[in-house]
Structure formats: C-alpha cells, structure tokens
N, C-alpha and C. Protein backbone atom coordinates (compact mmCIF):
# COMPACT_ATOMS: atom_id res chain seq x y z
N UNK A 1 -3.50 26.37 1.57
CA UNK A 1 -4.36 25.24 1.87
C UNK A 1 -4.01 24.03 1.01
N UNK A 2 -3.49 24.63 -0.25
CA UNK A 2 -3.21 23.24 -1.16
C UNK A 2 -2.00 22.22 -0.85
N UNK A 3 -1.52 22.84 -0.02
CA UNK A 3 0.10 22.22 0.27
C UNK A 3 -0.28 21.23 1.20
N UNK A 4 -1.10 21.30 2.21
CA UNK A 4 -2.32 20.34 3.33
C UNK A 4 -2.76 19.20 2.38
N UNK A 5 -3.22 19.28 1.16
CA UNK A 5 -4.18 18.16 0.60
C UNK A 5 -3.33 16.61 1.01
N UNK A 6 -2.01 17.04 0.01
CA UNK A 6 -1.61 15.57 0.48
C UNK A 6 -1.18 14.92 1.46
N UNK A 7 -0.87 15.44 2.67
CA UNK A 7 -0.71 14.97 3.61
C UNK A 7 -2.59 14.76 4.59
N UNK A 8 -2.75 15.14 4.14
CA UNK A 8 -4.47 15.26 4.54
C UNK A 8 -4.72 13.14 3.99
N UNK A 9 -4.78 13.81 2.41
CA UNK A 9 -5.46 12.49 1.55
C UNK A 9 -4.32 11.40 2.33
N UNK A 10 -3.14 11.26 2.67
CA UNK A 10 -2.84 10.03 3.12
C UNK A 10 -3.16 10.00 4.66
N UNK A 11 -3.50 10.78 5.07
CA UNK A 11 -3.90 10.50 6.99
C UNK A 11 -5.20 9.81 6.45
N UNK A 12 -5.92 10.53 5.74
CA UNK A 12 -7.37 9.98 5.99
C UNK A 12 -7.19 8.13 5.45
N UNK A 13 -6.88 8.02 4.37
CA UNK A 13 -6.01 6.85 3.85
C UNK A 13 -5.51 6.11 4.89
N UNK A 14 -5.02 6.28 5.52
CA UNK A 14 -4.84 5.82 6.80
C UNK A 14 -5.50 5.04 8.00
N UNK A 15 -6.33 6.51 8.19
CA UNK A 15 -7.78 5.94 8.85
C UNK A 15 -8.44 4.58 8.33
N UNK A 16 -8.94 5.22 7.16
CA UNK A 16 -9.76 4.56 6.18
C UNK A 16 -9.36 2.88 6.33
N UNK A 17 -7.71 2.94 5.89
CA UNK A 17 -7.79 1.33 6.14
C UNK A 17 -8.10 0.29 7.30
N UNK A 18 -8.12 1.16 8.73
CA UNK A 18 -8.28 0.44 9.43
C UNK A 18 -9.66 0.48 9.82
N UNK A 19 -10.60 1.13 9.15
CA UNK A 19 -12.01 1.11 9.65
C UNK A 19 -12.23 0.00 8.46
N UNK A 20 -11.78 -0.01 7.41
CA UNK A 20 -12.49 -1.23 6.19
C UNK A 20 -12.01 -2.41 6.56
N UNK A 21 -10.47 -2.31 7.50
CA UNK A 21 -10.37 -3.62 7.73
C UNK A 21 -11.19 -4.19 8.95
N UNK A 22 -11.57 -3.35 10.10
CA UNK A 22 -12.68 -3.97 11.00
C UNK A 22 -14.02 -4.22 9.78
N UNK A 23 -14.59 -3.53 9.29
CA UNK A 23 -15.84 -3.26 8.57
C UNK A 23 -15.83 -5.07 7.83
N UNK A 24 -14.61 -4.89 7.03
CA UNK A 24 -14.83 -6.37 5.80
C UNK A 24 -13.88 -6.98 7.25
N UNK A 25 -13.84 -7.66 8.26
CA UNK A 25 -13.56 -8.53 8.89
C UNK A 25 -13.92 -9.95 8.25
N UNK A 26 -13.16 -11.21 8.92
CA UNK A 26 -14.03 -12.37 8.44
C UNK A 26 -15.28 -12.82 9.16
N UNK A 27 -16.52 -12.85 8.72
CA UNK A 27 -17.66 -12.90 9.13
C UNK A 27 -18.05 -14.64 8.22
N UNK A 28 -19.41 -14.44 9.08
CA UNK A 28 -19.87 -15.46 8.49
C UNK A 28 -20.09 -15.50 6.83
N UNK A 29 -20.50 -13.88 6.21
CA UNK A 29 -20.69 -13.41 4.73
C UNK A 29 -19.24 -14.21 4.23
N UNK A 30 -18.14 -14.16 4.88
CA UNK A 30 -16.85 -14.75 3.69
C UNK A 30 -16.43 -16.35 4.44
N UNK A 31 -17.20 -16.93 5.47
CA UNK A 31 -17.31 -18.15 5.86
C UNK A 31 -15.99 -18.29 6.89
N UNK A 32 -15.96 -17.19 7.18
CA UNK A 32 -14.52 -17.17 8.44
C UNK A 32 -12.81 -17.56 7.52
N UNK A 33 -12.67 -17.38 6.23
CA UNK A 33 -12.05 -17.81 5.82
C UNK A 33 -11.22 -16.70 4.80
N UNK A 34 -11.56 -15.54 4.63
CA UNK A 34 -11.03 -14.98 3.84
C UNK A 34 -10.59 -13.66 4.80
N UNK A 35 -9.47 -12.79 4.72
CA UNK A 35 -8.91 -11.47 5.00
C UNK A 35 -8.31 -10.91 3.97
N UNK A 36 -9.39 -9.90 3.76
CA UNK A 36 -9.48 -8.67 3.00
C UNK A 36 -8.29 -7.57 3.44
N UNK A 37 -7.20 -7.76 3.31
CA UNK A 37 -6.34 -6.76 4.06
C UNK A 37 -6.03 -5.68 2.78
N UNK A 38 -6.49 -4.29 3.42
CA UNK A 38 -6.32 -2.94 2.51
C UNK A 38 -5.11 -2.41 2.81
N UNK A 39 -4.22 -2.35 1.39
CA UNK A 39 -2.88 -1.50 1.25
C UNK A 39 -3.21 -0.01 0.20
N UNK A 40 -4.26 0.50 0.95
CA UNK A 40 -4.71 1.60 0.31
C UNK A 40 -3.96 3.10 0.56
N UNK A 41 -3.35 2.97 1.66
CA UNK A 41 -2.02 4.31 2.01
C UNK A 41 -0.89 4.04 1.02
N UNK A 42 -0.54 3.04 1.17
CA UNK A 42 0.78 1.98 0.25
C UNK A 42 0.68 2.27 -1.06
N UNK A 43 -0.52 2.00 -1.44
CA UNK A 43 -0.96 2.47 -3.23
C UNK A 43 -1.00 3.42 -3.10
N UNK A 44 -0.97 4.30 -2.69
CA UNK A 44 -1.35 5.63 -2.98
C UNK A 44 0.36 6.39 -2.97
N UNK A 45 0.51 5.81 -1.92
CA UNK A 45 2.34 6.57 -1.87
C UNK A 45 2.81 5.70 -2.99
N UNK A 46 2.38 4.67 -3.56
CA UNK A 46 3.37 4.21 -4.82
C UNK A 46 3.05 4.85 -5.83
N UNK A 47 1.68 5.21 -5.98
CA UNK A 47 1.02 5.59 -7.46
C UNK A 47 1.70 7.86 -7.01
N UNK A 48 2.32 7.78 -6.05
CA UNK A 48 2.34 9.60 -5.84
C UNK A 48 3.98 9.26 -6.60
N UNK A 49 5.07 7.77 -5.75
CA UNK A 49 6.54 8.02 -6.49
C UNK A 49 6.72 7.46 -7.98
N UNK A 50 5.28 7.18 -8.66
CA UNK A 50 5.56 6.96 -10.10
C UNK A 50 4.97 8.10 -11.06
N UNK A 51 3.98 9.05 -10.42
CA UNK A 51 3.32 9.83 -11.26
C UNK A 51 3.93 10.90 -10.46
N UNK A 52 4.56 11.38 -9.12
CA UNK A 52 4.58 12.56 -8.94
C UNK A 52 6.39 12.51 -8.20
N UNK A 53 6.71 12.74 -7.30
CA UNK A 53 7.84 12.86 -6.66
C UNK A 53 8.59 11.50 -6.09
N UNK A 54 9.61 11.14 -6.31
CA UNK A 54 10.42 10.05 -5.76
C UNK A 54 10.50 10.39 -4.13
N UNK A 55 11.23 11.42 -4.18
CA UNK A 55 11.46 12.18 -2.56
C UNK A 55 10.15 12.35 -2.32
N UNK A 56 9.12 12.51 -2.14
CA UNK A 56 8.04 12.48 -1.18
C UNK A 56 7.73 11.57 -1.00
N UNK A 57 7.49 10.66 -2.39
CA UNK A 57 6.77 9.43 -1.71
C UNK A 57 7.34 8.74 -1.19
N UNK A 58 9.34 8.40 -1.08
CA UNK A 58 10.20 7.66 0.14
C UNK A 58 9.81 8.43 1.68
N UNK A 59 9.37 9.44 1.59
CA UNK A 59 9.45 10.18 3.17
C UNK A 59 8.17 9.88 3.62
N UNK A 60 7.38 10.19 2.71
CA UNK A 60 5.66 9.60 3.31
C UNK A 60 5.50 7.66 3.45
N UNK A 61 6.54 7.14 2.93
CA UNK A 61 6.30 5.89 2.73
C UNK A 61 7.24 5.47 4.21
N UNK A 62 8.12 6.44 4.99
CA UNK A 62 9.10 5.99 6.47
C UNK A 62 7.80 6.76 6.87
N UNK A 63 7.56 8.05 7.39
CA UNK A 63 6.92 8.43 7.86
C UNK A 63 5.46 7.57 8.03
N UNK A 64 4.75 6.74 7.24
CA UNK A 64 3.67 5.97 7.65
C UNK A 64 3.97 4.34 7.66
N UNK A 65 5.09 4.55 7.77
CA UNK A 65 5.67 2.77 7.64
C UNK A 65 5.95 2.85 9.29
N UNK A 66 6.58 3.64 9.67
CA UNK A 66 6.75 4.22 11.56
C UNK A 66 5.70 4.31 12.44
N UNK A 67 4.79 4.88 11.62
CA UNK A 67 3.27 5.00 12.21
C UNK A 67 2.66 3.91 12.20
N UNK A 68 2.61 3.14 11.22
CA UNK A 68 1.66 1.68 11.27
C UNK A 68 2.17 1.11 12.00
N UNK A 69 3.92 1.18 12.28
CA UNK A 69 4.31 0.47 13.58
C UNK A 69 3.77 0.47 14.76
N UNK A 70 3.85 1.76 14.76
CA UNK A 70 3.61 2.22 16.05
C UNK A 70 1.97 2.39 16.36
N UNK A 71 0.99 2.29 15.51
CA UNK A 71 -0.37 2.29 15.86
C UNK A 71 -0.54 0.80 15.75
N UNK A 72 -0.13 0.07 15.04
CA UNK A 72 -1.18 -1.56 14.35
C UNK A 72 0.19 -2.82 14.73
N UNK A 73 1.01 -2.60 15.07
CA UNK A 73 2.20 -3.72 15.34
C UNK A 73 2.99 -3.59 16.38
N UNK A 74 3.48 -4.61 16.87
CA UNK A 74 3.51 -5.40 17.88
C UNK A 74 5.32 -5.17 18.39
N UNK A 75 6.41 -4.48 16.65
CA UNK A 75 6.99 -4.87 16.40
C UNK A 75 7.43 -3.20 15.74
N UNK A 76 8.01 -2.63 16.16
CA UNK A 76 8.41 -1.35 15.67
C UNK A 76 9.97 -1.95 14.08
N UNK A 77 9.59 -1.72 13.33
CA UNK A 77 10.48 -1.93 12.17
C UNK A 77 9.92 -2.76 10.84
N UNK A 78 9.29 -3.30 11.39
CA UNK A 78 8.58 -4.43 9.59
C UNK A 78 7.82 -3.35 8.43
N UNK A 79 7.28 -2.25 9.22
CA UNK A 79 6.46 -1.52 7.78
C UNK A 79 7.61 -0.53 7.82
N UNK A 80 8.60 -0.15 8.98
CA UNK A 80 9.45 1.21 8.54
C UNK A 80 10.04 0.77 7.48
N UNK A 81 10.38 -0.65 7.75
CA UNK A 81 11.71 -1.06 6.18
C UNK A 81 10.61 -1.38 5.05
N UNK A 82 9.68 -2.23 5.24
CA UNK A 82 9.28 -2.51 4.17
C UNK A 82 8.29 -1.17 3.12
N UNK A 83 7.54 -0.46 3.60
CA UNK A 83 6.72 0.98 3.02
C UNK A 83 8.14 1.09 2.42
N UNK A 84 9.34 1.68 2.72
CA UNK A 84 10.15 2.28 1.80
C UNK A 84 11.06 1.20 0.66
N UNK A 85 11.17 0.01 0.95
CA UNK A 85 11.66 -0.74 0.08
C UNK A 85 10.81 -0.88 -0.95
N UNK A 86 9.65 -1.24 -0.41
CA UNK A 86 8.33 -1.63 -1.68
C UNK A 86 8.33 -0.45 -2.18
N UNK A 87 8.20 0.78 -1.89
CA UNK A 87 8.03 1.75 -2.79
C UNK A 87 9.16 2.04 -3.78
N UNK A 88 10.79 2.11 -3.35
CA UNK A 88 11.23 2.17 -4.10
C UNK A 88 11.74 1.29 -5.10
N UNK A 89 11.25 -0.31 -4.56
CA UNK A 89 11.40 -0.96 -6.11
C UNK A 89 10.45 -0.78 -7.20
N UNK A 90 9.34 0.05 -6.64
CA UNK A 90 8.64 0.09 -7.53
C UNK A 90 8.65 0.92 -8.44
N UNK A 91 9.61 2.16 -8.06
CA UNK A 91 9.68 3.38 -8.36
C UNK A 91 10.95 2.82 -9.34
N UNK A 92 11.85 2.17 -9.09
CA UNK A 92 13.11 1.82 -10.10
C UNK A 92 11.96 0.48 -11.53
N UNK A 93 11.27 -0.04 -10.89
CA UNK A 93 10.79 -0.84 -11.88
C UNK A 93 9.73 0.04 -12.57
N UNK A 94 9.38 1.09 -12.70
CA UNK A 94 8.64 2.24 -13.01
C UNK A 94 9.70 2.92 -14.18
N UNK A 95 11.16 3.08 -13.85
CA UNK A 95 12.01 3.31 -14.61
C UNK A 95 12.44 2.89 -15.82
N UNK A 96 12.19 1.74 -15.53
CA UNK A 96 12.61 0.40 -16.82
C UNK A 96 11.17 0.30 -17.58
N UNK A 97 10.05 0.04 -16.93
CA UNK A 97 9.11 -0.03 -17.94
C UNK A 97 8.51 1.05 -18.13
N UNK A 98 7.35 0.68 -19.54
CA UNK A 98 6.78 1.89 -20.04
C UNK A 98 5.39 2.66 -18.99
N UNK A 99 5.39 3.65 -18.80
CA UNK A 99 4.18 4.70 -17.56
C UNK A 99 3.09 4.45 -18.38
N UNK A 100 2.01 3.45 -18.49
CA UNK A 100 0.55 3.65 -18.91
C UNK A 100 0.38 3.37 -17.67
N UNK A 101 -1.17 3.85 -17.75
CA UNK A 101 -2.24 3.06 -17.17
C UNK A 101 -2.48 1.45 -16.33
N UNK A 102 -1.93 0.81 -17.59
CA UNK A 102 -2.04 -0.74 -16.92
C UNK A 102 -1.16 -1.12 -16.57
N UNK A 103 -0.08 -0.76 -17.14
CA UNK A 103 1.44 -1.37 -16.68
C UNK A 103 1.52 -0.97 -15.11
N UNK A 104 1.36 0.49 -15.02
CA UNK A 104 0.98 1.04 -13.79
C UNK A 104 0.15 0.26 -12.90
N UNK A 105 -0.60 -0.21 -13.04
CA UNK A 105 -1.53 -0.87 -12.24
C UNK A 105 -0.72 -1.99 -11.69
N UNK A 106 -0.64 -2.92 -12.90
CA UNK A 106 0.21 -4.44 -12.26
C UNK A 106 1.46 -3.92 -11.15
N UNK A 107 2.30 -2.90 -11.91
CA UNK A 107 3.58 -3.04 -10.86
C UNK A 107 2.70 -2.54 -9.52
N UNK A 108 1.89 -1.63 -9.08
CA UNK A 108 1.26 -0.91 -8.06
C UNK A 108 0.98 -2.55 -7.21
N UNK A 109 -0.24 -3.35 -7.86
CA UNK A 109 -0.55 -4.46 -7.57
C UNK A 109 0.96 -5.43 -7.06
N UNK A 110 2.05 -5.35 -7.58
CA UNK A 110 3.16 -5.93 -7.14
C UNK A 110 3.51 -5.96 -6.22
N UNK A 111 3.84 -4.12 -6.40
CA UNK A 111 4.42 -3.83 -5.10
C UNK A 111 3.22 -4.13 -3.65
N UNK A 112 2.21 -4.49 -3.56
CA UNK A 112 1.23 -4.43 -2.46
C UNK A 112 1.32 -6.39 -2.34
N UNK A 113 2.12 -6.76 -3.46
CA UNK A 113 1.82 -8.39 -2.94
C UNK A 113 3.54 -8.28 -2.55
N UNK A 114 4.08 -7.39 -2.91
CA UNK A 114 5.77 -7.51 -1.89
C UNK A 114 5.58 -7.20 -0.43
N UNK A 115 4.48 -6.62 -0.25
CA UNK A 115 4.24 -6.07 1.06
C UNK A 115 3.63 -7.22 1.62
N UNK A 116 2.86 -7.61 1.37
CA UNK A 116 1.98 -8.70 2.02
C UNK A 116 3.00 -10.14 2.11
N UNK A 117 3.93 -10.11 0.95
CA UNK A 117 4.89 -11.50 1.46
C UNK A 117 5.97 -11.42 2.54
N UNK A 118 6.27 -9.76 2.27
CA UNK A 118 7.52 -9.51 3.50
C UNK A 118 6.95 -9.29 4.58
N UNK A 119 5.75 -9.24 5.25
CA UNK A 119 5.04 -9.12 6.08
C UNK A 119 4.69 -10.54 6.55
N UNK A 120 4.26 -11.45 5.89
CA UNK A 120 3.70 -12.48 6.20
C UNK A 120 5.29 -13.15 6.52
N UNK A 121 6.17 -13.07 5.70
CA UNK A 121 7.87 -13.63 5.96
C UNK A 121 8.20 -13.25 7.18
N UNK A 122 8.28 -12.40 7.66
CA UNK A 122 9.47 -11.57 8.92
C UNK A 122 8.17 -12.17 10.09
N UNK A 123 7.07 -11.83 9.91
CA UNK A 123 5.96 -12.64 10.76
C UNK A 123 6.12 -13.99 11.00
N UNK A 124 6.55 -14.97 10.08
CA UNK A 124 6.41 -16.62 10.37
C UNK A 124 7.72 -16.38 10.86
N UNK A 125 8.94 -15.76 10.63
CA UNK A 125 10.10 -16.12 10.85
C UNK A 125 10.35 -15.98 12.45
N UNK A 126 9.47 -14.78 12.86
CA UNK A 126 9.87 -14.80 14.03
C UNK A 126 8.35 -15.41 15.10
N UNK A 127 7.92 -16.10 14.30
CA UNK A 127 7.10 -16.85 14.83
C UNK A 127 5.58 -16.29 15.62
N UNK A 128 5.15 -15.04 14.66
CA UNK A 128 4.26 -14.36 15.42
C UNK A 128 3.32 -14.83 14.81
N UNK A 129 3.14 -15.14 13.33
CA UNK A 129 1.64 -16.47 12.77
C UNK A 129 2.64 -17.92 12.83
N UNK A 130 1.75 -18.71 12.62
CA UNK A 130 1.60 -20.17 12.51
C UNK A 130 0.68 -20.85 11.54
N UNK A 131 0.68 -19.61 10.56
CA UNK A 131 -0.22 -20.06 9.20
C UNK A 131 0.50 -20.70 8.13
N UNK A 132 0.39 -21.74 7.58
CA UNK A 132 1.11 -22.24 6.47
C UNK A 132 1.03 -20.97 5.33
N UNK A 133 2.09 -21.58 4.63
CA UNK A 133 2.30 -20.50 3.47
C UNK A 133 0.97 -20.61 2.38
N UNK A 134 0.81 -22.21 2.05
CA UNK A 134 -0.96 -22.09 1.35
C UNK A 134 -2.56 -21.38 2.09
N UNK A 135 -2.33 -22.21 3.16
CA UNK A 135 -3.10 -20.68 4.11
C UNK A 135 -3.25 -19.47 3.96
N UNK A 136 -2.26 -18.85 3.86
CA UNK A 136 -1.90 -17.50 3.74
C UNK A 136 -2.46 -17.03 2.19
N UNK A 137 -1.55 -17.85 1.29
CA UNK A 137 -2.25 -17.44 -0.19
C UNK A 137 -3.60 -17.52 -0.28
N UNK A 138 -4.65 -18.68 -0.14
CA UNK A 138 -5.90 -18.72 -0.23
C UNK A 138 -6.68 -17.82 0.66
N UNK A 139 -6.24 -17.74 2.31
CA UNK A 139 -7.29 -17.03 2.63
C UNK A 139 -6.65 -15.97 2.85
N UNK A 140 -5.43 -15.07 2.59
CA UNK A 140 -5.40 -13.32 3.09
C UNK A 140 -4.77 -13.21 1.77
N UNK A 141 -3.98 -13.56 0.81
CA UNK A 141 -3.07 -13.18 -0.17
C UNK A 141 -4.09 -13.01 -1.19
N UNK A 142 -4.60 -13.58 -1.76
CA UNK A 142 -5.53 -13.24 -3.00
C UNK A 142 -6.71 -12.52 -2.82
N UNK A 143 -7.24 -12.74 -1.78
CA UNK A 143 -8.21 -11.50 -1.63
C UNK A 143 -7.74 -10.22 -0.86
N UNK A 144 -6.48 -9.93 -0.67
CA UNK A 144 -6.11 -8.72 -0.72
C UNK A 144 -5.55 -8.09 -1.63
N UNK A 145 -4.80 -9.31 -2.71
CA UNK A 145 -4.98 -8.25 -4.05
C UNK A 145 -6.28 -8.26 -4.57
N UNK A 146 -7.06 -8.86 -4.80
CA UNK A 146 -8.30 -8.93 -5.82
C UNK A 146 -8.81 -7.15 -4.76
N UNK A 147 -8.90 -7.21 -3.23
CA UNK A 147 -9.27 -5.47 -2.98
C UNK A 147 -8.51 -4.79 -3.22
N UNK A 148 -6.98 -4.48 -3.39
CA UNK A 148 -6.28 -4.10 -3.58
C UNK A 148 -6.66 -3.38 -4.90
N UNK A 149 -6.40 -4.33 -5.94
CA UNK A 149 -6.68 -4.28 -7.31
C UNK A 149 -8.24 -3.55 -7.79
N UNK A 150 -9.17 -3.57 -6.99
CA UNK A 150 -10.46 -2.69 -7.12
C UNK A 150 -9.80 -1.09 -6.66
N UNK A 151 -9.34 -1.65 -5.96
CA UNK A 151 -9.02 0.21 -5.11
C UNK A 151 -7.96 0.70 -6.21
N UNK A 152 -7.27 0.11 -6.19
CA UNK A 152 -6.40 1.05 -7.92
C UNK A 152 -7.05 1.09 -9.14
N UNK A 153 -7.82 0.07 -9.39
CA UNK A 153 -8.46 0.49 -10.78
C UNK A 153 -9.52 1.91 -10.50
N UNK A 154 -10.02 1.67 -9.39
CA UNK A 154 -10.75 3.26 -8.95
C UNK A 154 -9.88 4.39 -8.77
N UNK A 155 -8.85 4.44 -8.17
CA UNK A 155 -8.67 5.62 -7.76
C UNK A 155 -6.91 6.23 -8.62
N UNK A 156 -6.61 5.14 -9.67
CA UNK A 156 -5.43 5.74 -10.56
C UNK A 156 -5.60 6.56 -11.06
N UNK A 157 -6.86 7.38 -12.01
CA UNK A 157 -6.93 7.91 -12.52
C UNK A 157 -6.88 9.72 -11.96
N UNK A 158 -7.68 9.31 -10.88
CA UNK A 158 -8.05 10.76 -10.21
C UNK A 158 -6.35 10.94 -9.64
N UNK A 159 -5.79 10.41 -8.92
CA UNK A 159 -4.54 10.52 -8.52
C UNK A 159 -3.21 10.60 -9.50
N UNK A 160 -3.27 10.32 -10.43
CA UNK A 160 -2.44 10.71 -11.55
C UNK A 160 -2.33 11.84 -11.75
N UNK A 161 -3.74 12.23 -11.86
CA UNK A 161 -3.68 13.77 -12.44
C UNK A 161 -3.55 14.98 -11.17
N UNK A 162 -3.94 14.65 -9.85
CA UNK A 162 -3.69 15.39 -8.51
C UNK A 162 -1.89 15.25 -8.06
N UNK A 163 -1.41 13.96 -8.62
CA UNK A 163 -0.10 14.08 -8.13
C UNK A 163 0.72 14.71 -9.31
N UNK A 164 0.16 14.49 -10.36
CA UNK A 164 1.04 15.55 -11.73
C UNK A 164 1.29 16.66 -10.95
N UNK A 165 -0.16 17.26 -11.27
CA UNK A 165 -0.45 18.63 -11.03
C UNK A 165 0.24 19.33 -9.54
N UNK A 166 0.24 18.28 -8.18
CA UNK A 166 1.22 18.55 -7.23
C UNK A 166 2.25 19.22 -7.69
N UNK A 167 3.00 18.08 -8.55
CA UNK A 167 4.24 18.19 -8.35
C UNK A 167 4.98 19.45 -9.23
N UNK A 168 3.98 20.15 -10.43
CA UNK A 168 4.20 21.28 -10.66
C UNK A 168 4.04 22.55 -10.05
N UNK A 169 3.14 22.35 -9.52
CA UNK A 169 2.98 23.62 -8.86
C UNK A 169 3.87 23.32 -7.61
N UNK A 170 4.68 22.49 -7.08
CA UNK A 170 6.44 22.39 -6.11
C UNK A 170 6.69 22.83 -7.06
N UNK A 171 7.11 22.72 -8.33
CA UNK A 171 8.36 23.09 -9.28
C UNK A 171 8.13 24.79 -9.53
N UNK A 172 6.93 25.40 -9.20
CA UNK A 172 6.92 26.80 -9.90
C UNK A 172 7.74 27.38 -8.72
C-alpha cells in the first residue's frame, strides 16, 4: 500500500489545483484583478527531486507535465517541456547550494516563477494571451507566488520527511 502513497499524494495534488483554481477565481473579493494560479503538483515534484529521488521526480514531472496538457491546454507540449526543465534546474541548483529549509524554499519558489514566465512566454509568443508583460506581473505573477509561497511554507516540512523516508525504504 505504501508504494501507492506517492503517486496517490500527486493525483490528488492535481485535482486539488484545479478545484482552488475555480474556488480563488477572480471575483469581485480580489476586484477582478488578481489570478491566484496554484503550482502545488510542481512544488511538490520539486521539493520530492531535492529531498528524495532525481529519477522520480523527472518522470512524475513528464508524466504530469503530459497530463496538464492534455487535461487544462490547448497545446500539447508547454508543461511536457517545461514540469521537467523547471524541475531539473532546480534539482542542479539544489546541487550547488546549501539543503536547509529556507534556501529550499526560495529555489522551490523559483522554480514555480520559471514556470509561470515560460508559460506566460511560449503563450504571448504564439499569441494565445494579449496581456502585457506588467499585466501579467501585477495581476497573475505575484499573487501566484505570494500562494505559491504559503503552500510551501506549509507543506515542506511534512514532505521532507515522507520523501526521505520514501526514498529509503526504495533503497532497502
């Protein structure tokens, strides 16, 4: 049953983001002006290839980069390349600096604003928004890290120690 958890915790992860992103929609509460966009699968496969396996979290990061294609876009390829690029620069910049807690956090937080620029990039380029680039920063870029950044300060801790512990009990 334990071998199920993590592929479990990122389906539901999954789910999850697209019910919070209908749920925090822009309403009149954020004045039609702000998008809350959750990279809560994304963090989670980054925070599994810095605390637990490189090779899983590149395969879970194609494997749900294919899927978001194919459930939420328009455009089969923008999350297959990008889920695995963002993860593994994060995983090489994980290399070079020191593994706490906070350091951890910022690069996690990085890698989810590499996602949101190569997303918003390959989008203007091929002309599917028409949002200026200040647009973009004020109303979807900063308040998706500022949620972003709540959802990792909550959930690093518990996941550190579930993806350790994973990845030993693969090694026995």
């Amino acid at each position: 049953m334990r071998k199920y958890l993590l592929p479990l915790l990122f389906i539901f992860l999954f789910v999850i983001e697209s019910t919070f992103a209908l749920m925090v929609a822009p309403t009149e509460m954020f004045a039609n002006e702000r998008w809350f966009i959750p990279h809560f699968l994304l963090g989670a496969i980054m925070l599994l290839v810095i605390f637990g396996s490189k090779k899983l979290g590149l395969l879970y990061a194609f494997i749900f980069g294919l899927l978001f294609d194919i459930v939420y876009t328009e455009i089969i390829g923008i999350n297959l390349f990008l889920f695995p690029v963002v993860t593994y620069i994060v995983y090489q910049l994980m290399k070079i600096l020191q593994n706490n807690l906070i350091v951890t956090t910022i690069i996690t937080l990085f890698g989810v604003a590499l996602m949101e620029l190569g997303s918003y990039g390959v989008n203007f380029i091929i002309s599917i928004t028409t949002m200026g680039f200040s647009d973009f920063i004020f109303s979807r870029f900063i308040p998706t890290l500022i949620l972003n950044l709540i959802f990792i300060i909550i959930v690093i801790f518990p996941l550190k120690k579930y993806f350790e512990r994973y990845v030993e009990r693969l090694s026995l």
